[in-house]
Structures are given as C-alpha cells and as structure tokens.
C-alpha atoms as a PDB file:
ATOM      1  CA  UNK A   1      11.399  24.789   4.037  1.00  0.00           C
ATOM      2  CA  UNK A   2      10.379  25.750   0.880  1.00  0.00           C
ATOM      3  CA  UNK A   3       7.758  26.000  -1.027  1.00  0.00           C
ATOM      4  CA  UNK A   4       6.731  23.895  -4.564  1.00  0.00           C
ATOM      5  CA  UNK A   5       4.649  24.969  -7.277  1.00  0.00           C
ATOM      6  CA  UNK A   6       3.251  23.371 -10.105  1.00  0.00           C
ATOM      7  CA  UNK A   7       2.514  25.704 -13.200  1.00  0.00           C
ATOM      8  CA  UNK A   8       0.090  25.524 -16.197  1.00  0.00           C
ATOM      9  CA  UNK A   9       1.884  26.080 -19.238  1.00  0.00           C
ATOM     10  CA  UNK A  10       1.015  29.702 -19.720  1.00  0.00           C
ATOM     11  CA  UNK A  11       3.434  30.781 -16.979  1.00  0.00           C
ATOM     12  CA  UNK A  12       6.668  28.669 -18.138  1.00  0.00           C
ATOM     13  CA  UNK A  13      10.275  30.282 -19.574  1.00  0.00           C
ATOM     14  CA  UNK A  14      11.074  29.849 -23.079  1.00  0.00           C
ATOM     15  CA  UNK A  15      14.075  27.504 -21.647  1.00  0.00           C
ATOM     16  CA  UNK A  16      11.161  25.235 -20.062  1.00  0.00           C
ATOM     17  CA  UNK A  17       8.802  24.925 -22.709  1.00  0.00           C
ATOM     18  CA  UNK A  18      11.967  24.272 -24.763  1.00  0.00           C
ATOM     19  CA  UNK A  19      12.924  21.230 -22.674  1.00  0.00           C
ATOM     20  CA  UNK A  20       9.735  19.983 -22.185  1.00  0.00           C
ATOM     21  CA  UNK A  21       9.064  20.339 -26.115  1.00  0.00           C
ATOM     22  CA  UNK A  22      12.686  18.815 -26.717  1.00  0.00           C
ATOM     23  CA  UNK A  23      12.083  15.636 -24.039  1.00  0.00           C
ATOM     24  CA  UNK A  24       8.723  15.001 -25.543  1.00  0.00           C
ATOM     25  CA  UNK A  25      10.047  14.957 -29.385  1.00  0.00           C
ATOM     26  CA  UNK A  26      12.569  12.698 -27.911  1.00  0.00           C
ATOM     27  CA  UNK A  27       9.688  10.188 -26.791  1.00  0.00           C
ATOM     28  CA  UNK A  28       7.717  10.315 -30.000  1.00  0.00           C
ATOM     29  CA  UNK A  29      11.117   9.676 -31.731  1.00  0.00           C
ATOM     30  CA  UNK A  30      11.932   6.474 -29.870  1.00  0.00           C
ATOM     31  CA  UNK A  31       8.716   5.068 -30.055  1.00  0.00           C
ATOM     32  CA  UNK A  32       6.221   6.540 -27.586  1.00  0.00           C
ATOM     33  CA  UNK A  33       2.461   6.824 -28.816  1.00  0.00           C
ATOM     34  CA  UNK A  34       1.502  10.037 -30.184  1.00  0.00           C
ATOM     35  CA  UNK A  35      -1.688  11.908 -27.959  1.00  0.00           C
ATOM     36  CA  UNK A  36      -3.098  13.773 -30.914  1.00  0.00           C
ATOM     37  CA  UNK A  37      -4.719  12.688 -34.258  1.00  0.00           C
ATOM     38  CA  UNK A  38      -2.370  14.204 -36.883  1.00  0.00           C
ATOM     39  CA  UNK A  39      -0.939  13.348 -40.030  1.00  0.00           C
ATOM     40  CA  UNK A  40       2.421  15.147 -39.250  1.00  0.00           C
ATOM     41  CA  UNK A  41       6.016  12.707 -38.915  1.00  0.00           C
ATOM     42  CA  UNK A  42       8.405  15.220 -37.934  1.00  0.00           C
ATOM     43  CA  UNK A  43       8.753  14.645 -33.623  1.00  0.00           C
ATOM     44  CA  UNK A  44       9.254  18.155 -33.169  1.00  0.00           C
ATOM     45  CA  UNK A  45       6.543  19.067 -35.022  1.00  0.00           C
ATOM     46  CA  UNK A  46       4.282  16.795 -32.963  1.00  0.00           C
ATOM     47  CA  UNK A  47       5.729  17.314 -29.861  1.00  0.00           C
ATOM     48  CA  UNK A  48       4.989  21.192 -30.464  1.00  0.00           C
ATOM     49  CA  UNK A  49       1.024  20.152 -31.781  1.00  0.00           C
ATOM     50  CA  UNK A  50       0.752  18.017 -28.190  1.00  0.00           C
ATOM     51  CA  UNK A  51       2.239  21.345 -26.107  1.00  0.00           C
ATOM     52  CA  UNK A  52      -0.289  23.508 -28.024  1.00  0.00           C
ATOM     53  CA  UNK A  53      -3.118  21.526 -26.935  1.00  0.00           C
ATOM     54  CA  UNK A  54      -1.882  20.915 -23.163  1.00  0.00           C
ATOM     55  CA  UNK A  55      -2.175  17.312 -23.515  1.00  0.00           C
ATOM     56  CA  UNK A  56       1.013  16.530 -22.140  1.00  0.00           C
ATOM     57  CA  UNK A  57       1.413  14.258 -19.327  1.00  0.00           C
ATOM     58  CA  UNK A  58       4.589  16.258 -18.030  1.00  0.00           C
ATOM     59  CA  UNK A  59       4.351  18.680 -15.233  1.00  0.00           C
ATOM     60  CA  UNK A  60       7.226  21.883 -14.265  1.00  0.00           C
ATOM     61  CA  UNK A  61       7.894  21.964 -10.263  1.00  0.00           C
ATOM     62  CA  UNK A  62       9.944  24.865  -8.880  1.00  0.00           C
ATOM     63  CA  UNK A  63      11.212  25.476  -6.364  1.00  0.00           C
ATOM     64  CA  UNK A  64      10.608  28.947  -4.605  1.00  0.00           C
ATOM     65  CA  UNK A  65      12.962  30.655  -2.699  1.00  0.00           C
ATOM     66  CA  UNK A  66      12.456  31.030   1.091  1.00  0.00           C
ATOM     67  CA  UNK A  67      10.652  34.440   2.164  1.00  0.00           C
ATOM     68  CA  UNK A  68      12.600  37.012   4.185  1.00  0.00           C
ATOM     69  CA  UNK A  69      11.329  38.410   7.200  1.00  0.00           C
END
C-alpha cells in the first residue's frame, strides 16, 4: 500500500501551486467569499494574495511510490 502525504505550501511544484492558484481564482470569480481584506478585483490577483498568506482551505495529497526492498 502506499503511502499519502499532505504538504505545506513551501514544498509544492510550480504546476501545483499553479492549479491550486488557478481553481481558487475560479471560486472568487463565480462568487465564492474572498478570505482576505483587500481592495484588489482581479481573481487572480486575489487568489495569489490568499496563497501568499496560506489561508487557503485547499490541501495537495500525493501519492508516494512504494519502497523497494
């Protein structure tokens, strides 16, 4: 079986900060409450501002590969 971890945002790839930045700018821009005080409009922007400050309520899991023997 293996193994799942769940990482901070200081050890994520550029491809998943870029989704999760992406998915979250999507939210804003349909509607979703903003989780910072800012006077920014642009979604990306804000989505960015939220990532900065780790106040996003989305998590990474991974899946490890099994270790050889």
């Amino acid at each position: 079986m293996r193994g799942i971890l769940m990482f901070f945002y200081s050890s994520l790839t550029r491809f998943e900060k870029t989704r999760i930045i992406s998915a979250r700018a999507l939210q804003i821009s349909m509607g979703a409450p903003v989780l910072v005080k800012t006077g920014l409009h642009d979604p990306k922007q804000i989505a960015l501002l939220e990532f900065e400050k780790n106040v996003l309520p989305i998590t990474v899991k991974r899946d490890m590969p099994k270790k050889s023997r």
